[in-house]
PDB file of N, CA and C in Angstrom:
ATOM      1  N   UNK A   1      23.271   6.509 -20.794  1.00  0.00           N
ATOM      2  CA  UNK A   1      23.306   5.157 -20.272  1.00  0.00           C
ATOM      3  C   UNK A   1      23.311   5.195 -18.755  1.00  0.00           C
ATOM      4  N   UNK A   2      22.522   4.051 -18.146  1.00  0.00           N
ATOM      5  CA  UNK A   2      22.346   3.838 -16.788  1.00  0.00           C
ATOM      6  C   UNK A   2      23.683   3.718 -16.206  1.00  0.00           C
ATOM      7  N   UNK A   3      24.702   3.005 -16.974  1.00  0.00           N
ATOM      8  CA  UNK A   3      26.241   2.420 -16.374  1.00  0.00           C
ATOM      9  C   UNK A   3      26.732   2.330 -17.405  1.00  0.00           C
ATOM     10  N   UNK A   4      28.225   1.498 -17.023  1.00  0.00           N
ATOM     11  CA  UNK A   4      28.836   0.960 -18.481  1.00  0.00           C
ATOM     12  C   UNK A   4      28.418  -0.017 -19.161  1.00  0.00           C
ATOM     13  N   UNK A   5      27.858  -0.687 -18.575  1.00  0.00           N
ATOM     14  CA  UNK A   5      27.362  -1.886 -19.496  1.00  0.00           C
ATOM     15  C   UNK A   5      25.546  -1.662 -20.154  1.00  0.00           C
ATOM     16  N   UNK A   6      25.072  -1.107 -19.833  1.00  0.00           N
ATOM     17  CA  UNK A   6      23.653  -1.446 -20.380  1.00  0.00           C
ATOM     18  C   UNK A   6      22.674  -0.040 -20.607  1.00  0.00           C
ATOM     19  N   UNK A   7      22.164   0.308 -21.227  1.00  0.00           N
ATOM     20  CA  UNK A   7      21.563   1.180 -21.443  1.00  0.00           C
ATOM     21  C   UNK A   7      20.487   1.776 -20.192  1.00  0.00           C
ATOM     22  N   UNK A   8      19.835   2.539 -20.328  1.00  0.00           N
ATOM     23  CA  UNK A   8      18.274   2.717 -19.620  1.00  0.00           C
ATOM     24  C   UNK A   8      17.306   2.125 -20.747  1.00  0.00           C
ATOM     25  N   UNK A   9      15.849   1.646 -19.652  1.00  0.00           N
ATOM     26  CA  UNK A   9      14.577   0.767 -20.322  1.00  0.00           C
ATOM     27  C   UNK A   9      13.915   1.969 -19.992  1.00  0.00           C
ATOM     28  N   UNK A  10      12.865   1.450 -21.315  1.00  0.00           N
ATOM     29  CA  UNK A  10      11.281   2.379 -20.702  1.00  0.00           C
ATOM     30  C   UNK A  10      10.844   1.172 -19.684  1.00  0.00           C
ATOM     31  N   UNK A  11      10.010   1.759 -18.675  1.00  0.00           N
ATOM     32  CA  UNK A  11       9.640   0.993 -17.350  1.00  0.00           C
ATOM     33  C   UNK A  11       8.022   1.706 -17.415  1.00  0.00           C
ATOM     34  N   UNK A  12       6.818   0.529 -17.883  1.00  0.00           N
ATOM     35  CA  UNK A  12       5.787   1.243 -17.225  1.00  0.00           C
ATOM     36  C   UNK A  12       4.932   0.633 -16.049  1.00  0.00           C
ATOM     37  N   UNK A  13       4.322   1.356 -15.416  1.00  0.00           N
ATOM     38  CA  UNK A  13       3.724   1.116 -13.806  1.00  0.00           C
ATOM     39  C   UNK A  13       2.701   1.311 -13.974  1.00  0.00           C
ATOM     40  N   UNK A  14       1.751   0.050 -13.861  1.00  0.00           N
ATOM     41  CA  UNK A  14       0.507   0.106 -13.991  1.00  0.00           C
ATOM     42  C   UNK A  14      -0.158   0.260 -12.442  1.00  0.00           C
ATOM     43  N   UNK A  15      -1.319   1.225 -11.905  1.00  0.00           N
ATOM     44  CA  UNK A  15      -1.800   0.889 -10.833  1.00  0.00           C
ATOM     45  C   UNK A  15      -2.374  -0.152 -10.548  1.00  0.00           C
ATOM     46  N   UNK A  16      -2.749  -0.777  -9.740  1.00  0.00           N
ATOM     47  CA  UNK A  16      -3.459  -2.192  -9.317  1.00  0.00           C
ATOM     48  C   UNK A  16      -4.812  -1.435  -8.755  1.00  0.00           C
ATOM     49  N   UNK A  17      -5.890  -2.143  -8.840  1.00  0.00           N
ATOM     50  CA  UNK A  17      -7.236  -2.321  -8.109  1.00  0.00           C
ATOM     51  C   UNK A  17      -6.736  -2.396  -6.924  1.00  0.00           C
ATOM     52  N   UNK A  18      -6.327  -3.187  -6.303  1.00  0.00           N
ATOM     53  CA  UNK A  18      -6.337  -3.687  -5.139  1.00  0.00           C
ATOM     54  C   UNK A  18      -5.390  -2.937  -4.262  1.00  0.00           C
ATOM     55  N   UNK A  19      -4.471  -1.802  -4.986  1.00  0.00           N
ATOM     56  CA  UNK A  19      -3.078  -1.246  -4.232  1.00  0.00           C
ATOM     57  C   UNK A  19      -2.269  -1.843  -5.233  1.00  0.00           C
ATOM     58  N   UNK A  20      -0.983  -0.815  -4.804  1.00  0.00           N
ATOM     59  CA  UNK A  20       0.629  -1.336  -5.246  1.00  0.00           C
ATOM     60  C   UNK A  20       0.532  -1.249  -6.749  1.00  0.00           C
ATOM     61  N   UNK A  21       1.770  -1.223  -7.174  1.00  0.00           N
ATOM     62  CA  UNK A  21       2.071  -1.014  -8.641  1.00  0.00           C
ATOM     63  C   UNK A  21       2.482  -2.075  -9.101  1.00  0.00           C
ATOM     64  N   UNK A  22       2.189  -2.575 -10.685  1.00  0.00           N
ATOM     65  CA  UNK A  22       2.740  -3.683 -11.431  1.00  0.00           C
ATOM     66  C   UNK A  22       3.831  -2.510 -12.073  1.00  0.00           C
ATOM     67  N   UNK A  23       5.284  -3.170 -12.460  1.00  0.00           N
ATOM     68  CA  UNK A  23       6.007  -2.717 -12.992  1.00  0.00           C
ATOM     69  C   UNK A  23       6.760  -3.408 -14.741  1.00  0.00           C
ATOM     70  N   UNK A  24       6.531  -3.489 -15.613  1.00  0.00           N
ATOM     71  CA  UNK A  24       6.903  -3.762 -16.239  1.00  0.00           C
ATOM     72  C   UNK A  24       8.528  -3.627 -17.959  1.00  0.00           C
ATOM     73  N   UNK A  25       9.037  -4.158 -18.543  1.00  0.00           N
ATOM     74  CA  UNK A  25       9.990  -3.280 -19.255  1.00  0.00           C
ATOM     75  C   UNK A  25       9.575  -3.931 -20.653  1.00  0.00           C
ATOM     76  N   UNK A  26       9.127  -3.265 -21.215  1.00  0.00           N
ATOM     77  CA  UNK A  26       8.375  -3.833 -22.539  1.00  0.00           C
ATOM     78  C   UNK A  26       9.932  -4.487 -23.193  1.00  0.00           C
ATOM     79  N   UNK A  27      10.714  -3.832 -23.334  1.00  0.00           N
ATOM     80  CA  UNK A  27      12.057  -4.594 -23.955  1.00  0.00           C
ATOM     81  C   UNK A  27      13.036  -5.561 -23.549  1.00  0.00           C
ATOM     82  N   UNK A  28      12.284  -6.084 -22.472  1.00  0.00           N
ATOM     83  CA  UNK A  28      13.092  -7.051 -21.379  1.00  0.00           C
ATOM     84  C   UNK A  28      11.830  -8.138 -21.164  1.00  0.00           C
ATOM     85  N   UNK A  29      11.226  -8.893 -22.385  1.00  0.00           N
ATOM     86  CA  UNK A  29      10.351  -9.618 -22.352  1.00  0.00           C
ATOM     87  C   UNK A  29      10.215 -10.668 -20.886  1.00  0.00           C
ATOM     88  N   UNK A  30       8.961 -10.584 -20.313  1.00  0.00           N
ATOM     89  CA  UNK A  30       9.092 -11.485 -19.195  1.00  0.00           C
ATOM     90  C   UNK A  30       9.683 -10.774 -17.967  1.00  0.00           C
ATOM     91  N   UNK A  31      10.047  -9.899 -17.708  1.00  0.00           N
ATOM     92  CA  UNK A  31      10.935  -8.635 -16.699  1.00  0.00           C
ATOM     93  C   UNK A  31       9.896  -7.820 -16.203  1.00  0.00           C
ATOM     94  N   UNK A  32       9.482  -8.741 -15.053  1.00  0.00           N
ATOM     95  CA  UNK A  32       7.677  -7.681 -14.059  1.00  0.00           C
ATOM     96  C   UNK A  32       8.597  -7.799 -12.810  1.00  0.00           C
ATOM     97  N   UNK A  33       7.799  -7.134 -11.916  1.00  0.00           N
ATOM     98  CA  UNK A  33       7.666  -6.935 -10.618  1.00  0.00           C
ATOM     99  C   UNK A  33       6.843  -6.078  -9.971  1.00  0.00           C
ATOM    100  N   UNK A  34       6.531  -5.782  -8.753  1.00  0.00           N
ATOM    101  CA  UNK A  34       5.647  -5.173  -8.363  1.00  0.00           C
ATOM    102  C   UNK A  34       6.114  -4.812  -7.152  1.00  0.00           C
ATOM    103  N   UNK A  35       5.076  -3.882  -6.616  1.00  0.00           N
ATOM    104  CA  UNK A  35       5.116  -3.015  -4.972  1.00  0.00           C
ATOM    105  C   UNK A  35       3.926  -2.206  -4.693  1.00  0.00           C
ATOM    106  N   UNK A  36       4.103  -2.154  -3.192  1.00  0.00           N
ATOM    107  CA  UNK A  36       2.971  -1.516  -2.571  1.00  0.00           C
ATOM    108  C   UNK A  36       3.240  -0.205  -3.279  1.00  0.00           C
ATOM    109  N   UNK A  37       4.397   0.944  -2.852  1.00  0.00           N
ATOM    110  CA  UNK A  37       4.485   2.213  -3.355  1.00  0.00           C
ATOM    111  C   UNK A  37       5.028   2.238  -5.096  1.00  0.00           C
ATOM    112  N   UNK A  38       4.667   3.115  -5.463  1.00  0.00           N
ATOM    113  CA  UNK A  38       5.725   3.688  -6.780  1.00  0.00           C
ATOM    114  C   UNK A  38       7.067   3.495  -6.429  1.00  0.00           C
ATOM    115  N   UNK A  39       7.734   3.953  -5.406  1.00  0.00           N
ATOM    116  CA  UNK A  39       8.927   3.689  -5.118  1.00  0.00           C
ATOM    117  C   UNK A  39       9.441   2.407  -5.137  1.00  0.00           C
ATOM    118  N   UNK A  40       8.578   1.467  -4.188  1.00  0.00           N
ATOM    119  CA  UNK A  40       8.807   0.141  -4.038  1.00  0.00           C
ATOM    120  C   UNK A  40       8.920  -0.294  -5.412  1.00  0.00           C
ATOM    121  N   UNK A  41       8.044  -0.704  -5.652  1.00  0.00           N
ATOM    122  CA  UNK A  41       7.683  -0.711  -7.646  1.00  0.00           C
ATOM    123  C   UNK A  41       8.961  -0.893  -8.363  1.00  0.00           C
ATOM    124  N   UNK A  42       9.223   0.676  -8.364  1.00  0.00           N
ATOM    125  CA  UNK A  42      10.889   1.323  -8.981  1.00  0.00           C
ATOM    126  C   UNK A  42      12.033   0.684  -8.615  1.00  0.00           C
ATOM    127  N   UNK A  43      12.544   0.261  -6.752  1.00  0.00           N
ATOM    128  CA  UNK A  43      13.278  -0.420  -6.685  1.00  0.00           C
ATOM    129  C   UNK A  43      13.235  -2.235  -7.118  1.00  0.00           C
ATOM    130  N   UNK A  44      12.294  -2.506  -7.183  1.00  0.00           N
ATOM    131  CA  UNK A  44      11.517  -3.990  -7.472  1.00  0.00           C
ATOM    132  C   UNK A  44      11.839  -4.043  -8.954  1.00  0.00           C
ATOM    133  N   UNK A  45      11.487  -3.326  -9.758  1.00  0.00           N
ATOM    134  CA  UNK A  45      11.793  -3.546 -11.386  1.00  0.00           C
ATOM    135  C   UNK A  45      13.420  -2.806 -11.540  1.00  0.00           C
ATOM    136  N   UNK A  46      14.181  -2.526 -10.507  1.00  0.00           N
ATOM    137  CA  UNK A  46      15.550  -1.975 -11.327  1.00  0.00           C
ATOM    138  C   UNK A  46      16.253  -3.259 -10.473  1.00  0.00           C
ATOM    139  N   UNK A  47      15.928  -4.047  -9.705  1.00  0.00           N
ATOM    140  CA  UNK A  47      16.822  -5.281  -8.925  1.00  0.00           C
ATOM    141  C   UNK A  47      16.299  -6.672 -10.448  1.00  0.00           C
ATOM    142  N   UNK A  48      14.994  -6.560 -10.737  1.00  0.00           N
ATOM    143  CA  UNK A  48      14.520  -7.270 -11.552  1.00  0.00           C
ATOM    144  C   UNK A  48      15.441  -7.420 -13.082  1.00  0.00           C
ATOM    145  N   UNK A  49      15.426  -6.107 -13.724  1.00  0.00           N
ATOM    146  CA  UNK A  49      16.603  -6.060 -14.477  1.00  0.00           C
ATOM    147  C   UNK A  49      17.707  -6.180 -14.369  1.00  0.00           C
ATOM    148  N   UNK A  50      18.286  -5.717 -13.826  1.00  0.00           N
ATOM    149  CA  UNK A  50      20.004  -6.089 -13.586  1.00  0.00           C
ATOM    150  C   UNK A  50      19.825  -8.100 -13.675  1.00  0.00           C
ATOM    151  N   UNK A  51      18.953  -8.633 -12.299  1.00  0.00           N
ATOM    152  CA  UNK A  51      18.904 -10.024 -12.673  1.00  0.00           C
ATOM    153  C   UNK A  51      18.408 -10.528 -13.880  1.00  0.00           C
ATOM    154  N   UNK A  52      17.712 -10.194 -14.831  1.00  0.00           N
ATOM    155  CA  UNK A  52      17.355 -10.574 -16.149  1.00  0.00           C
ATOM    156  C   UNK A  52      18.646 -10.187 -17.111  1.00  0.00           C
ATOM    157  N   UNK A  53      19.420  -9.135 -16.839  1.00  0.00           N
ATOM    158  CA  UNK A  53      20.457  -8.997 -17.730  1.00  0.00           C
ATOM    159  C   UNK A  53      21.294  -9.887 -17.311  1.00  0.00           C
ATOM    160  N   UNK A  54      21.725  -9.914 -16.369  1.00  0.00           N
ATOM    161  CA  UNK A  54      22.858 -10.633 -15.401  1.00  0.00           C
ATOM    162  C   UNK A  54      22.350 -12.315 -16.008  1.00  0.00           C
ATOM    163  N   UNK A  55      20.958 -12.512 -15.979  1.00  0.00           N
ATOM    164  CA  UNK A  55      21.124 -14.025 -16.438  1.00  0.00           C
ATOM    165  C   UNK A  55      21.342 -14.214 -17.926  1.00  0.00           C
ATOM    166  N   UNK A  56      20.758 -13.380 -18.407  1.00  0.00           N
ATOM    167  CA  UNK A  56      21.028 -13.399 -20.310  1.00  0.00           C
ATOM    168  C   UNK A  56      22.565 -13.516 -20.291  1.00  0.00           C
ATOM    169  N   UNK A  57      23.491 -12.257 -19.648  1.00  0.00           N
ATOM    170  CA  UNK A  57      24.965 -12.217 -20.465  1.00  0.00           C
ATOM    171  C   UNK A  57      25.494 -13.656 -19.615  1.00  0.00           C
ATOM    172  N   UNK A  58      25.315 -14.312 -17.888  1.00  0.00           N
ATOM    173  CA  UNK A  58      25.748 -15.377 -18.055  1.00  0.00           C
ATOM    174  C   UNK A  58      25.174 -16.627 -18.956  1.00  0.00           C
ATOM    175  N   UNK A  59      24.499 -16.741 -19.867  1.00  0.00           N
ATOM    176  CA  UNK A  59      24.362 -17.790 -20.355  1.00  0.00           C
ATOM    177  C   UNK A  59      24.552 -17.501 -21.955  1.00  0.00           C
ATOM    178  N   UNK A  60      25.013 -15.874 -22.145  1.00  0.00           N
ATOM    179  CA  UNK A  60      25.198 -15.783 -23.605  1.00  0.00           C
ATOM    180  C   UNK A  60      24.265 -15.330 -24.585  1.00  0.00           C
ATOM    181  N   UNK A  61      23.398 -15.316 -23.842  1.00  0.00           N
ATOM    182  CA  UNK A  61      22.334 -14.918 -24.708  1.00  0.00           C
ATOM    183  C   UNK A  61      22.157 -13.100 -25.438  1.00  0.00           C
ATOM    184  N   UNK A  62      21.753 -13.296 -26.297  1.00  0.00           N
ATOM    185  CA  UNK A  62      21.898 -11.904 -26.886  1.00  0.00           C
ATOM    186  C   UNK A  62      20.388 -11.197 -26.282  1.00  0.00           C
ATOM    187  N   UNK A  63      20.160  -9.793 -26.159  1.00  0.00           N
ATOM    188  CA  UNK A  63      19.415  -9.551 -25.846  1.00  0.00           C
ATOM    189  C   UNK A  63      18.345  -9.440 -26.666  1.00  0.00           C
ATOM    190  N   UNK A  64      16.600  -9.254 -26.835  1.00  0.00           N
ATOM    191  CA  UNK A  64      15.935  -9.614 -27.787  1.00  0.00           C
ATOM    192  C   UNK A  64      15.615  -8.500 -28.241  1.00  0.00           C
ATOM    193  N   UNK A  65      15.434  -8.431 -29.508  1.00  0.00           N
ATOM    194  CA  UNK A  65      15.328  -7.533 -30.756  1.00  0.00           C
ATOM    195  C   UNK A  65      13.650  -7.046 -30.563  1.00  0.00           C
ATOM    196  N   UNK A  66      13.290  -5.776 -29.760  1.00  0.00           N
ATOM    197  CA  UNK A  66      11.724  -5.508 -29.683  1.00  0.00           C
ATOM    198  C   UNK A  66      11.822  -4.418 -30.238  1.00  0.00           C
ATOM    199  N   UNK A  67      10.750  -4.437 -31.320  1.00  0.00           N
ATOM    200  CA  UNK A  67      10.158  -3.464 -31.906  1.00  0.00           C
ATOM    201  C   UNK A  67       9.065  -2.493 -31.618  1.00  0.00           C
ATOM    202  N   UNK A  68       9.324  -1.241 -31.520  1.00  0.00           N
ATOM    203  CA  UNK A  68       7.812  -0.641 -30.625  1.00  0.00           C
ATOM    204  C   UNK A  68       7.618   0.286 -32.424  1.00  0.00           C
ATOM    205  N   UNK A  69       6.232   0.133 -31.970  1.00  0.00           N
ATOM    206  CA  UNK A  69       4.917   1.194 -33.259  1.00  0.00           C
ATOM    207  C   UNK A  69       4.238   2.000 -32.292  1.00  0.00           C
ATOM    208  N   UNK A  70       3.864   2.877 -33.185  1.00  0.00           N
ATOM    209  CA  UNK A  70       2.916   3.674 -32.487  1.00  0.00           C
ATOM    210  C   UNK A  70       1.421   3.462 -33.396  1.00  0.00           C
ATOM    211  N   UNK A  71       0.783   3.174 -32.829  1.00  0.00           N
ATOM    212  CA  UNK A  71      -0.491   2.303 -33.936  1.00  0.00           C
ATOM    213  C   UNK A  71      -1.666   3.066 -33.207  1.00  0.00           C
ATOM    214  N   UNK A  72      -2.775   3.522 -33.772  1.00  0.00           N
ATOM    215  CA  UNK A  72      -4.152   3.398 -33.814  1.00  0.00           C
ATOM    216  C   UNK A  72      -5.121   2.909 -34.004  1.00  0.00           C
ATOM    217  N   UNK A  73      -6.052   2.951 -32.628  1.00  0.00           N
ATOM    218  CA  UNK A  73      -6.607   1.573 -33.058  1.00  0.00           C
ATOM    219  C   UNK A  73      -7.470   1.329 -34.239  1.00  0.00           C
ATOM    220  N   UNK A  74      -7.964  -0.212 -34.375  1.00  0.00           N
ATOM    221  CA  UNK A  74      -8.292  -0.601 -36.003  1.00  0.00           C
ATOM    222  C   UNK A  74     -10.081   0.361 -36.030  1.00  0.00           C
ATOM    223  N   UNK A  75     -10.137   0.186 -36.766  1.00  0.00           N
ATOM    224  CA  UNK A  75     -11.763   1.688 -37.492  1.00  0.00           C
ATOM    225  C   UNK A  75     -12.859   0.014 -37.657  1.00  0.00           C
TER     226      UNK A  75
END
């Protein structure tokens, strides 16, 4: 675990065309951010979470139930 309260996310970083990284947490629906560097990126999606958790537990909300597959695509 990251701390006491919350686990570690998978975090993936997509490159951009244009520069900078999209950052995303597949299990933290709605939880992006972005940056010029990988680094930036990294700090941008770990300030992003804490505020997405931080708003779920103040309002009570449970966190959402995501299911990952590993699938191939259809033939």
């Amino acid at each position: 675990m990251s701390n006491d309260q919350h686990p570690e996310y998978d975090v993936v970083f997509e490159p951009q065309e244009d520069g900078g990284f999209t950052a995303y947490v597949p299990d933290l629906p709605g939880c992006i951010s972005e940056g010029e560097t990988l680094e930036e990126a990294t700090a941008m999606i770990q300030e992003a979470m804490a505020l997405y958790l931080e708003s779920r537990e103040e309002r009570g909300w449970a966190l959402p139930k995501v299911e990952h597959r590993k699938l191939a695509p259809a033939a």
